[in-house]
C-alpha atoms as a PDB file:
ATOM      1  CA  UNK A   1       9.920  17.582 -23.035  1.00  0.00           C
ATOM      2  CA  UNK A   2       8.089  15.587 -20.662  1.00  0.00           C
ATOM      3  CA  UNK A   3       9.966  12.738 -21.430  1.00  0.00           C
ATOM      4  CA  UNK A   4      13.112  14.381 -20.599  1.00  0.00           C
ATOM      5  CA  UNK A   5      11.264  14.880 -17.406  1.00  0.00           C
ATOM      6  CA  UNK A   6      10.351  11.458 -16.819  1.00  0.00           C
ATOM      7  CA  UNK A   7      13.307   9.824 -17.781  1.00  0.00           C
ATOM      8  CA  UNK A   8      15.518  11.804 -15.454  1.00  0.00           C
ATOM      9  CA  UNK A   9      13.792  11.663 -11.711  1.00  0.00           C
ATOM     10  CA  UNK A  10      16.262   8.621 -11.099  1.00  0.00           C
ATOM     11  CA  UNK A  11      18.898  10.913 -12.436  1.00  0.00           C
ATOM     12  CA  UNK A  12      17.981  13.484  -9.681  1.00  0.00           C
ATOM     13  CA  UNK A  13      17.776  11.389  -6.920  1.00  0.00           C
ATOM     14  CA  UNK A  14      21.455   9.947  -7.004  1.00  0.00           C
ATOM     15  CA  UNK A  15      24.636  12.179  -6.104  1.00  0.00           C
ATOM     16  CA  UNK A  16      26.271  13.561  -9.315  1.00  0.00           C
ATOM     17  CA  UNK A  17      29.401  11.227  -8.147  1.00  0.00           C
ATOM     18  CA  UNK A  18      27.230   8.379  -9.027  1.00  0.00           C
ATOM     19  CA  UNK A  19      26.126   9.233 -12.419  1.00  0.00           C
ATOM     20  CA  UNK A  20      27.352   7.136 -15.158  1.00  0.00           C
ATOM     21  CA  UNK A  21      27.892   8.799 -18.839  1.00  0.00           C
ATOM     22  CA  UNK A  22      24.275   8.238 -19.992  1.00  0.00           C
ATOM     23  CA  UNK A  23      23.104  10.068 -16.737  1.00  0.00           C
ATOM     24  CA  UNK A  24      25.573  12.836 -16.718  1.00  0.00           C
ATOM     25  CA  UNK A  25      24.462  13.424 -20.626  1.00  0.00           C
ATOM     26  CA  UNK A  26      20.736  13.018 -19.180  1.00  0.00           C
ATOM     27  CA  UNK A  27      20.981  15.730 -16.346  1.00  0.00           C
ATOM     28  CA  UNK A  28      22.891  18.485 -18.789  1.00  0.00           C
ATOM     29  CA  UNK A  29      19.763  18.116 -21.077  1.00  0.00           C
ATOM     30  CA  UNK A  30      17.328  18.268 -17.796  1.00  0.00           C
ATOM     31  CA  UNK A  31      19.181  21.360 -16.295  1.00  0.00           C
ATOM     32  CA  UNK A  32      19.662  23.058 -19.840  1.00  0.00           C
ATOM     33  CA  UNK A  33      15.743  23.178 -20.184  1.00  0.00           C
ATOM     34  CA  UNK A  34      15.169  23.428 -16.852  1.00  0.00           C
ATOM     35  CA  UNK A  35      17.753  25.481 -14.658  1.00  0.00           C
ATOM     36  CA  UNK A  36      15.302  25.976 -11.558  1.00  0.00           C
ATOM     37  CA  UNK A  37      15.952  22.418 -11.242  1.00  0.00           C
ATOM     38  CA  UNK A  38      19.517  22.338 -11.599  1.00  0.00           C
ATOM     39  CA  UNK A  39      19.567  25.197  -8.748  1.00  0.00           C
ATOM     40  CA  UNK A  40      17.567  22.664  -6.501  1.00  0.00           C
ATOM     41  CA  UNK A  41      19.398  19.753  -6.768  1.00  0.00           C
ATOM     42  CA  UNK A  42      22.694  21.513  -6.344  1.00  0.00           C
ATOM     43  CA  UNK A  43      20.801  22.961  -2.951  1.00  0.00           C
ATOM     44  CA  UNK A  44      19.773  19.137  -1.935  1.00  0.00           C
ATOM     45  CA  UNK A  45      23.236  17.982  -2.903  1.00  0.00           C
ATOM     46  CA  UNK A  46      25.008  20.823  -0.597  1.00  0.00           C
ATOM     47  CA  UNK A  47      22.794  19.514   2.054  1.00  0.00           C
ATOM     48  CA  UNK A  48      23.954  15.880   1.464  1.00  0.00           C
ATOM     49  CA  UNK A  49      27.413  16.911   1.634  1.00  0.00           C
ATOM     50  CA  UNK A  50      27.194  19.299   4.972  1.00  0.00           C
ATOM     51  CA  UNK A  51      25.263  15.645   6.730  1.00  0.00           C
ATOM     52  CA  UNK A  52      28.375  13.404   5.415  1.00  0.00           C
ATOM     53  CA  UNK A  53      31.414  15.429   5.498  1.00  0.00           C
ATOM     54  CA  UNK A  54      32.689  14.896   8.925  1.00  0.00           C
ATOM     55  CA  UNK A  55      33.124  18.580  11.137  1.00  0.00           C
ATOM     56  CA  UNK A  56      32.267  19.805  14.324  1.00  0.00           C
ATOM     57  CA  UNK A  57      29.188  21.074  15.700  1.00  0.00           C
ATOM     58  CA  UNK A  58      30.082  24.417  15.205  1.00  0.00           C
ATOM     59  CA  UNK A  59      31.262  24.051  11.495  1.00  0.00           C
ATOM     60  CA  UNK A  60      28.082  22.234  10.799  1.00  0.00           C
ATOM     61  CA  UNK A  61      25.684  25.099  12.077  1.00  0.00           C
ATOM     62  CA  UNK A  62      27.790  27.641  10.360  1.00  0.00           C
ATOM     63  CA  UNK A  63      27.533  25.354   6.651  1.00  0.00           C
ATOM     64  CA  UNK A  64      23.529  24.772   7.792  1.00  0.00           C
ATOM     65  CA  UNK A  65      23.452  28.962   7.967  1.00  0.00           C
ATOM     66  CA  UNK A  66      24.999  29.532   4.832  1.00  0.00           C
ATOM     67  CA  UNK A  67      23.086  26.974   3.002  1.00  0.00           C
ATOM     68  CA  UNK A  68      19.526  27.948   4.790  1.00  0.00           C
ATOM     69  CA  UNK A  69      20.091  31.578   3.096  1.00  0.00           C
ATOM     70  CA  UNK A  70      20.746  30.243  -0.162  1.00  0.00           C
ATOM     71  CA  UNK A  71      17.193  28.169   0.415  1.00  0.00           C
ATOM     72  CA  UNK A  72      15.525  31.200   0.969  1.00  0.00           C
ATOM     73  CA  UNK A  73      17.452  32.876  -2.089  1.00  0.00           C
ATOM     74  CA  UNK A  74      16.080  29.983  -3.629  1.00  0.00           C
ATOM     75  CA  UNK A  75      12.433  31.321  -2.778  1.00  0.00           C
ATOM     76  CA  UNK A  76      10.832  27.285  -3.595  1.00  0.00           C
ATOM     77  CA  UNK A  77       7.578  26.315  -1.229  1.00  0.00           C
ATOM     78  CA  UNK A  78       8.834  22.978  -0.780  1.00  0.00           C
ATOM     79  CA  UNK A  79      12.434  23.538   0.303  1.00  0.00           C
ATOM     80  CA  UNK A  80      10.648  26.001   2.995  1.00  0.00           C
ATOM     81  CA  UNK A  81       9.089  23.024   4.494  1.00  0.00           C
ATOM     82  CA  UNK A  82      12.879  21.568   4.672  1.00  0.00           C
ATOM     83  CA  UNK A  83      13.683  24.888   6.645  1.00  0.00           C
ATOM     84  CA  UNK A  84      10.859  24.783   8.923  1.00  0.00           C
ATOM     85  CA  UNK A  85      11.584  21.546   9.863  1.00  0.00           C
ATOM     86  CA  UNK A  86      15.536  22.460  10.189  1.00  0.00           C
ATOM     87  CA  UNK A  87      13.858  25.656  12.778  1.00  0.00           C
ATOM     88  CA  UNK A  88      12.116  23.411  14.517  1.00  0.00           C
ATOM     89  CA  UNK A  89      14.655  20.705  15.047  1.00  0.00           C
ATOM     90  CA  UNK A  90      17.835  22.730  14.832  1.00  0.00           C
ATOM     91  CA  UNK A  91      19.307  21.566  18.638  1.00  0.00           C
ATOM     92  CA  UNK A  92      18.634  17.829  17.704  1.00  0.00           C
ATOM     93  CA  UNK A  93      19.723  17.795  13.924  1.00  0.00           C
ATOM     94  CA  UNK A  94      23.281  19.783  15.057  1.00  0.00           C
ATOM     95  CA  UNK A  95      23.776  16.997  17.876  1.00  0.00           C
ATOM     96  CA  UNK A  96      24.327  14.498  14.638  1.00  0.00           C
ATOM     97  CA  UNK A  97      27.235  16.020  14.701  1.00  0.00           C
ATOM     98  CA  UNK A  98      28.564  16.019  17.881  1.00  0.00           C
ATOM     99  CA  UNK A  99      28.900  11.644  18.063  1.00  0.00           C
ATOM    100  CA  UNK A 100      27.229  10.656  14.584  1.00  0.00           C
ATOM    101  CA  UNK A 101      24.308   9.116  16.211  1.00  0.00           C
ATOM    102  CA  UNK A 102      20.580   8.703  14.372  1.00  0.00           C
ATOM    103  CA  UNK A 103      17.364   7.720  15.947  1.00  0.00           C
ATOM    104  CA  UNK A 104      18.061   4.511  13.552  1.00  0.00           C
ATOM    105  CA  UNK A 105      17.870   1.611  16.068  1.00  0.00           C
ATOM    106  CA  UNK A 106      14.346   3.676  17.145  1.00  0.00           C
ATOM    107  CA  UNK A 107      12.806   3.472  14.268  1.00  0.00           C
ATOM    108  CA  UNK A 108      14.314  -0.188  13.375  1.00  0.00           C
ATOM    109  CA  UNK A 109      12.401  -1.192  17.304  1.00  0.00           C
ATOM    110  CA  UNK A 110       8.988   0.871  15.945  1.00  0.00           C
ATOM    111  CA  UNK A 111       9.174  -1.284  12.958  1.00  0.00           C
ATOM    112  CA  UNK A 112       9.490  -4.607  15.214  1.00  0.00           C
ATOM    113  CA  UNK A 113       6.461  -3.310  17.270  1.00  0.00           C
ATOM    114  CA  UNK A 114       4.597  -3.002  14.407  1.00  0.00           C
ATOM    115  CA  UNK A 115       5.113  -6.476  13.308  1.00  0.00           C
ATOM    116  CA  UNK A 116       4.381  -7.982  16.591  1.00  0.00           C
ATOM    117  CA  UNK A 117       1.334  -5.917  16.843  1.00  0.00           C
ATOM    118  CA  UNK A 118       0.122  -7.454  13.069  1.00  0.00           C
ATOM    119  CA  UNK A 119       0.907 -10.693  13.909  1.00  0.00           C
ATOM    120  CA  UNK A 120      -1.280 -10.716  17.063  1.00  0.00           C
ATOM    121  CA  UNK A 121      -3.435  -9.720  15.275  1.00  0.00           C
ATOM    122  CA  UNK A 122      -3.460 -12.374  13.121  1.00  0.00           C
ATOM    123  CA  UNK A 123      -4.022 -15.012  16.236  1.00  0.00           C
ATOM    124  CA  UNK A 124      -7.055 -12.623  17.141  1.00  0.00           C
ATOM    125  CA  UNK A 125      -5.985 -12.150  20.557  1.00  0.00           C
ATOM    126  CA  UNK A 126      -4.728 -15.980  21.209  1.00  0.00           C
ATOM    127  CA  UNK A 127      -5.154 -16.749  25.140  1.00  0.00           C
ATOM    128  CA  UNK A 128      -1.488 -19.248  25.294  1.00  0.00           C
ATOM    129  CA  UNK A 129       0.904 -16.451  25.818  1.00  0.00           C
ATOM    130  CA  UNK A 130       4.234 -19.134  25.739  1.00  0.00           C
ATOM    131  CA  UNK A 131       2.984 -20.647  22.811  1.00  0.00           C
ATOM    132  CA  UNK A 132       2.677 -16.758  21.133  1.00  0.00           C
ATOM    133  CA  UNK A 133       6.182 -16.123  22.416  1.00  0.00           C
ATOM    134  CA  UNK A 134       7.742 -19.305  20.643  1.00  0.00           C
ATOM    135  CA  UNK A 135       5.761 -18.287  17.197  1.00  0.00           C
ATOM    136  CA  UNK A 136       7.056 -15.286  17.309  1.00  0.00           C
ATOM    137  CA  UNK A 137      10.364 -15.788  18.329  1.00  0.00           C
ATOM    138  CA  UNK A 138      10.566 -18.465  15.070  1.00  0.00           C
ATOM    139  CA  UNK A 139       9.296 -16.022  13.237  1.00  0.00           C
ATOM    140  CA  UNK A 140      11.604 -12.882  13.948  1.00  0.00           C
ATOM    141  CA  UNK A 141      14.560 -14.622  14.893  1.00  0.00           C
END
């Protein structure tokens, strides 16, 4: 069984949409052994599908609701750290909805700042700042 296992976790990570006929037949065998996992990927897949259907702010918290009280049905530790998060985050995760708008770009900038930061590093604190400004510019350009 644990190759079933092991030879499915790509299986689980894709939509069921996606699935060719090897990993359809794959995920029957997985859920037929194990349904606890069939019952969490539908969950994550119902969550995937409330984040890319396209509906109002109001529809979306109403879908979240429903689908949070199937997660507790659910009664998994690690989908309650999904819900806690959800708690915690709830005004910011429902304005998604409202243009379609991710902290994307942010996290694309943190990433830049990161690699500016290791390639000073690199020049161990080099004194010409216009000459650190053209390397990095040819760099990251």
């Amino acid at each position: 069984m644990p190759l079933v296992l092991s030879r499915s976790k790509h299986v689980i990570l894709k939509h069921w949409n996606k699935w060719n006929e090897q990993q359809a037949a794959r995920a029957a065998i997985l859920f037929e052994e194990f349904p606890r996992i069939q019952k969490g990927y539908r969950l994550s897949m119902k969550q995937t599908d409330i984040f890319n259907k396209k509906s109002s702010p109001d529809e979306a918290r109403l879908n979240l609701a429903r689908w949070y009280n199937e997660v507790e049905k659910f009664d998994c530790m690690g989908f309650y750290n999904v819900l806690d998060t959800f708690f915690n985050h709830c005004t910011t995760i429902l304005n998604y909805f409202e243009e379609r708008l991710t902290n994307a770009s942010t996290e694309s900038f943190e990433s830049f700042n990161a690699k500016i930061k290791a390639f000073r590093s690199q020049l161990r604190g080099g004194a010409d700042v216009k000459f650190f400004m053209f390397r990095l510019a040819s760099l990251y350009a």
